[in-house]
Protein backbone atom coordinates (compact mmCIF):
# COMPACT_ATOMS: atom_id res chain seq x y z
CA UNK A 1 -5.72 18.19 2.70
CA UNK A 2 -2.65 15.75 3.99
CA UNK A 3 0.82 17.90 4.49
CA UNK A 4 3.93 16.05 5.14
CA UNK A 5 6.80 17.74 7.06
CA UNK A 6 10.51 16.81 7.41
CA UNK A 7 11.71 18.22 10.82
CA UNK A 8 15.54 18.58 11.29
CA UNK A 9 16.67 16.64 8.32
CA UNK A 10 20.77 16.02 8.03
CA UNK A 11 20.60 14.11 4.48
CA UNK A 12 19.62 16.26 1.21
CA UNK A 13 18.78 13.04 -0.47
CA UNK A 14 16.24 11.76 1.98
CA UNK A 15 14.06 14.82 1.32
CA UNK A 16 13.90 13.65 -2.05
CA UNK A 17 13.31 10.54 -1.24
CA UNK A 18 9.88 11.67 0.99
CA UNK A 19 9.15 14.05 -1.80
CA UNK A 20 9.25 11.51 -4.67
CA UNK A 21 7.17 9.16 -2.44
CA UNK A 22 4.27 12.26 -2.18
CA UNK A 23 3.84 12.20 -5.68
CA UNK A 24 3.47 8.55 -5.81
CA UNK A 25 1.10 8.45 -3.28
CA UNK A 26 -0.92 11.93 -4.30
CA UNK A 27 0.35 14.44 -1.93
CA UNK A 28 2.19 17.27 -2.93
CA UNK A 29 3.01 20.38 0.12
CA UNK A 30 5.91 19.68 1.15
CA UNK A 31 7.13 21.40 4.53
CA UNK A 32 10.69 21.62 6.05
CA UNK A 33 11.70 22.53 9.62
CA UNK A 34 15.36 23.66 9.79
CA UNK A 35 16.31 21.88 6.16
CA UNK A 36 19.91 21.49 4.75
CA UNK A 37 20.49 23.34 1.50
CA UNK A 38 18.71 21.91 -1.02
CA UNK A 39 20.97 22.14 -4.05
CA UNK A 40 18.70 22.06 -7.54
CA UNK A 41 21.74 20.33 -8.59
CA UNK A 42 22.42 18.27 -5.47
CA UNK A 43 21.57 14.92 -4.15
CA UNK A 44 18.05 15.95 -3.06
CA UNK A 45 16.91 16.27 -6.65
CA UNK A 46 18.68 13.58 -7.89
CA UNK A 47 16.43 11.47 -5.71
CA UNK A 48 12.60 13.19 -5.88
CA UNK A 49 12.29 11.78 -9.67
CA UNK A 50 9.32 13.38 -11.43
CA UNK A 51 8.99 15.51 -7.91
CA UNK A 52 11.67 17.78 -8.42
CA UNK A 53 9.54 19.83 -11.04
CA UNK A 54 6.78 20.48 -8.39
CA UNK A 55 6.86 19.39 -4.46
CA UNK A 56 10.85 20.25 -4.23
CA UNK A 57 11.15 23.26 -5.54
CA UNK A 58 7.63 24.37 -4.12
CA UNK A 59 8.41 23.03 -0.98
CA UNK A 60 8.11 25.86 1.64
CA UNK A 61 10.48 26.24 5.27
CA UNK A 62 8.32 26.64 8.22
CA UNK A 63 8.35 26.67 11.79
CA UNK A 64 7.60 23.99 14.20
CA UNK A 65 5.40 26.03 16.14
CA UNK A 66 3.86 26.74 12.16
CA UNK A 67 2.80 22.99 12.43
CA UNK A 68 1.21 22.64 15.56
CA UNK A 69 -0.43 25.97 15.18
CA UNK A 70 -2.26 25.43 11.95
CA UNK A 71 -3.02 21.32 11.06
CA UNK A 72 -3.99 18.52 12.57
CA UNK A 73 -0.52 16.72 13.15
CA UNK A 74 0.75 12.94 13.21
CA UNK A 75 4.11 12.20 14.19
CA UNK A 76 5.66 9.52 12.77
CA UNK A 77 8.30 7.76 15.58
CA UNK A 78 10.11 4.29 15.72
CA UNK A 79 10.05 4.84 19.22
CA UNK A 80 6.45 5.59 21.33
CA UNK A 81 7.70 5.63 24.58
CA UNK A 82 4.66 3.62 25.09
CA UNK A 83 4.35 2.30 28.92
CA UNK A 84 1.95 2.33 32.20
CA UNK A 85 4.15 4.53 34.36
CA UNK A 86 5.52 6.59 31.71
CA UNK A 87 4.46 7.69 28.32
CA UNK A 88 4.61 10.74 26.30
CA UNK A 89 1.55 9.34 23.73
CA UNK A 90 -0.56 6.68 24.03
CA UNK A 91 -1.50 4.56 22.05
CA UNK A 92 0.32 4.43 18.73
CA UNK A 93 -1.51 4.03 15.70
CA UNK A 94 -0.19 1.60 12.73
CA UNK A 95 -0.43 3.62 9.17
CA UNK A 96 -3.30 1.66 8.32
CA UNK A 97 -5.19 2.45 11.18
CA UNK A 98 -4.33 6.29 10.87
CA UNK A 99 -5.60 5.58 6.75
CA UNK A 100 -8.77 4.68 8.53
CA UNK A 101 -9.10 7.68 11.13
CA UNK A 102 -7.96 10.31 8.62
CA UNK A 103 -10.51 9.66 6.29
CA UNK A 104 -12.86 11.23 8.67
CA UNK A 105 -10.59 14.04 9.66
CA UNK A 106 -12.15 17.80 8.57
CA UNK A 107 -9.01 20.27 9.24
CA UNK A 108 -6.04 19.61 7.26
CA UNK A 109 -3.59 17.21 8.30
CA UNK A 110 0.25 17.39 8.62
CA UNK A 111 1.91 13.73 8.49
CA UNK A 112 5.44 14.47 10.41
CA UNK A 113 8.81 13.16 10.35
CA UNK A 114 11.87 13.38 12.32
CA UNK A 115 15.26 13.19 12.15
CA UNK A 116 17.55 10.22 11.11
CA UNK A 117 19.43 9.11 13.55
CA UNK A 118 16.82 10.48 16.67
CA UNK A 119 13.61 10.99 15.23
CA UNK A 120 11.44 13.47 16.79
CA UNK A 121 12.16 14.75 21.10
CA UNK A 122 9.48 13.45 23.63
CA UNK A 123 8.96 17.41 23.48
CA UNK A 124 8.15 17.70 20.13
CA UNK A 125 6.18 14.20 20.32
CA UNK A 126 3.84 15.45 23.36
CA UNK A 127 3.23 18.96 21.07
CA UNK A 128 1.63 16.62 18.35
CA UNK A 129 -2.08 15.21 18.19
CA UNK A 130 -1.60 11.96 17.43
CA UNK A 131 1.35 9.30 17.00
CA UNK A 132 1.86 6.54 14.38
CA UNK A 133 4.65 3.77 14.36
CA UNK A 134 5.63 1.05 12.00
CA UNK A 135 5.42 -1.78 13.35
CA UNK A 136 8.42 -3.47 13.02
CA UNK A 137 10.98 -6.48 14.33
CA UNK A 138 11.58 -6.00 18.38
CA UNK A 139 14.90 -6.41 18.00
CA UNK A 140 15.27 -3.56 14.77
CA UNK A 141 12.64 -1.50 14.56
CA UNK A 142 14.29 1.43 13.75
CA UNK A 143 13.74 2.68 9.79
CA UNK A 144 15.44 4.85 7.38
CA UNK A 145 13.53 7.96 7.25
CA UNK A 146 13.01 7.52 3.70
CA UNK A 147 11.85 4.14 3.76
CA UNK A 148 9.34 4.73 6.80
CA UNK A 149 8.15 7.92 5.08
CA UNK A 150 7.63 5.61 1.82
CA UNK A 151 5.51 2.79 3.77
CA UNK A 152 3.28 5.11 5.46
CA UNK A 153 2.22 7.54 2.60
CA UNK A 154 1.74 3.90 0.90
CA UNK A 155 -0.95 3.51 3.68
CA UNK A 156 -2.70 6.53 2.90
CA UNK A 157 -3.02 6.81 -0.61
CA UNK A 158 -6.26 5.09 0.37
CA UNK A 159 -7.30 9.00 1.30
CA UNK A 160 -4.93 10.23 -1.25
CA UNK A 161 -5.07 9.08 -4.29
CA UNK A 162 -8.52 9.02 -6.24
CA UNK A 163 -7.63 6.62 -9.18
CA UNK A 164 -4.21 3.85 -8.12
CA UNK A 165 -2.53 1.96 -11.38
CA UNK A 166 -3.28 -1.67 -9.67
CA UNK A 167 -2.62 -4.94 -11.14
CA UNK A 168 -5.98 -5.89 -10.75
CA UNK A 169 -7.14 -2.59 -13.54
CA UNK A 170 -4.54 -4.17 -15.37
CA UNK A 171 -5.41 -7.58 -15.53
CA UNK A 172 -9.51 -7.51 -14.46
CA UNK A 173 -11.20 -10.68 -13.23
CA UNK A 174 -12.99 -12.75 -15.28
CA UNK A 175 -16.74 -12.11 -15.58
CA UNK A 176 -19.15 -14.43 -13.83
CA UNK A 177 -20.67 -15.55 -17.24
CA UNK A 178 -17.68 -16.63 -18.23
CA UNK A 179 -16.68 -18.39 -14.70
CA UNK A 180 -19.59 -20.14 -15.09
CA UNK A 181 -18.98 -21.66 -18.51
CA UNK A 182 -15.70 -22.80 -17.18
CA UNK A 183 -17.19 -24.37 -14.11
CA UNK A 184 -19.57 -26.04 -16.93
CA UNK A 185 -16.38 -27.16 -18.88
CA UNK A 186 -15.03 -28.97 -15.43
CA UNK A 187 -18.63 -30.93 -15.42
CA UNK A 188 -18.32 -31.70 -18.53
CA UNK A 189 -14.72 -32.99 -18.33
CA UNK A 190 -15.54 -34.86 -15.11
CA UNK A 191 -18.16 -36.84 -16.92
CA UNK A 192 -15.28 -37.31 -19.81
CA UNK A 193 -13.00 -38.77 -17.23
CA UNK A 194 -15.41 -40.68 -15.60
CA UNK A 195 -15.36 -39.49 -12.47
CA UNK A 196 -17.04 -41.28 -9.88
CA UNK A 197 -20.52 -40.11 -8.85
CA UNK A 198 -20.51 -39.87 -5.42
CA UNK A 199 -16.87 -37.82 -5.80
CA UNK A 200 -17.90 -35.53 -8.42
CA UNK A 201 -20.35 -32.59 -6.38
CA UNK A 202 -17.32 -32.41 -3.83
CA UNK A 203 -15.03 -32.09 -6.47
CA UNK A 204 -16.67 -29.63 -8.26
CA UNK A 205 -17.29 -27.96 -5.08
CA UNK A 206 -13.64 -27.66 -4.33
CA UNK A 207 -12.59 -26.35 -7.99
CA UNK A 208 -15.52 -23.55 -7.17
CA UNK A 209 -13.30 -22.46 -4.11
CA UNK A 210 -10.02 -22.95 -6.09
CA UNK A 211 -11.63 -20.38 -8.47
CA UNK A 212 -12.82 -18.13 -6.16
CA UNK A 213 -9.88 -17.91 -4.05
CA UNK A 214 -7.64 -17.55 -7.50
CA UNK A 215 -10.06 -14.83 -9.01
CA UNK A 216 -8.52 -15.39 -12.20
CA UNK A 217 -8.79 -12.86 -15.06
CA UNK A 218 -10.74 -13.66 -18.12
CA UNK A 219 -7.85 -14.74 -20.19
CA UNK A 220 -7.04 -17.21 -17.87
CA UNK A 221 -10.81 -18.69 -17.18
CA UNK A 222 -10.89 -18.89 -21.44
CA UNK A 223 -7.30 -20.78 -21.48
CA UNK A 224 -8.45 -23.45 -19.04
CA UNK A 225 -11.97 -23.67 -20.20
CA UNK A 226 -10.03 -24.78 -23.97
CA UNK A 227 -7.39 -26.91 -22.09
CA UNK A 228 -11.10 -28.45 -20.35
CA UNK A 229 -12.50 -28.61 -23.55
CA UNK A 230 -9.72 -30.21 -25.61
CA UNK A 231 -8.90 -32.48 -23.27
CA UNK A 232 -12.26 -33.98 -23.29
CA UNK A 233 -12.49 -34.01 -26.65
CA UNK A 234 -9.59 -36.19 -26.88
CA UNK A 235 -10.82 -38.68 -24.02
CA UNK A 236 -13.94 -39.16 -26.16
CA UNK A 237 -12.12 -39.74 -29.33
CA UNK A 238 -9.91 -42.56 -27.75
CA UNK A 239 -12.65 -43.63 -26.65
CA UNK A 240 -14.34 -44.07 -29.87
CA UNK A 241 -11.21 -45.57 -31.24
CA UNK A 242 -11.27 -48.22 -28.40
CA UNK A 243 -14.88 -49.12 -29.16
């Protein structure tokens, strides 16, 4: 199970930012280390969406001691003091990497964010397991809290989330049966067109990797397999007509 805690925070409405983003991403305990008052009427709700009927109000005030002592923690810094000579942990991961190691994590897991304006103290960072950062411009890298909490639980919804609404369930790719009648279509029309011989294998080669790079969905392969087909059909009748 993947925790998130908010350690310190000064906004209301950035807790409900984090806890709106855990029930995007299919996480749901919520834990908060020295909280502001979270008014049910307040800005915090105002921002958690759909979470405000279950992570908010279920969302329970712990220690930090209460994190270190009972998960597997991940602090979540702009800043990684990362260096030879001096470094409180080394190295950081990116959230994509830490998807990849968490997968294979047995104890629970507490994903852990700081404060806004300071993020987490090289104290609290060396009491931690492990460290992630964004990576982000040299010259900005610092994030609002809610944002950075938003882009990593984005990350891991890989270990979160059983079934994601993606485009690609919306819109499914075309079936190869129907691939290859268009890629039959395209012969066809290159004959049509008169193509020259020793062009048309390279051609067709290169509208196979067009196709495969596109993945296109079914509608589409049936849309240009008809624009294909029509448009050979008219080449032929012209040239009939000519003849």
């Amino acid at each position: 199970m993947i925790s998130v805690a908010v350690v310190d925070a000064e906004t209301p409405g950035n807790v409900g930012t984090i806890a709106r983003s855990m029930k995007n991403f299919g996480l749901s305990e919520l834990l908060l280390v020295d909280p502001p008052e979270l008014d049910p009427d307040g800005e915090a709700y105002g921002f958690a969406g759909q979470a405000r009927e279950d992570i908010l109000p279920n969302a329970r005030e712990v220690s930090f001691d209460h994190l270190t002592e009972n998960y597997h923690t991940v602090a979540c810094t702009a800043t990684t003091n990362e260096g030879d000579a001096n470094h409180v942990r080394f190295p950081a991961k990116t959230p994509r990497e830490l998807a990849d190691s968490l997968g294979e994590v047995d104890s629970d897991t507490c994903i852990v964010f700081g404060r806004e304006r300071v993020g987490l103290t090289n104290d609290e960072l060396s009491r931690l397991d492990e460290i992630c950062s964004i990576p982000a411009a040299g010259e900005y890298p610092v994030l609002n809290l809610g944002q950075a909490a938003t882009i990593v639980l984005y990350e891991l919804r890989t270990v979160t989330v059983e079934r994601t609404q993606h485009p690609e369930e919306l819109h499914p790719h075309a079936d190869q049966r129907a691939v290859d009648g268009l890629h039959e279509e395209f012969t066809r029309f290159l004959d049509a067109v008169d193509h020259p011989d020793e062009k048309r294998q390279k051609t067709r080669r290169m509208f196979r990797r067009v196709l495969g790079r596109a993945r296109p969905t079914g509608r589409e392969v049936s849309t240009l397999r008809g624009l294909f087909r029509s448009a050979r059909t008219k080449i032929t009748r012209l040239d009939s007509d000519d003849e």
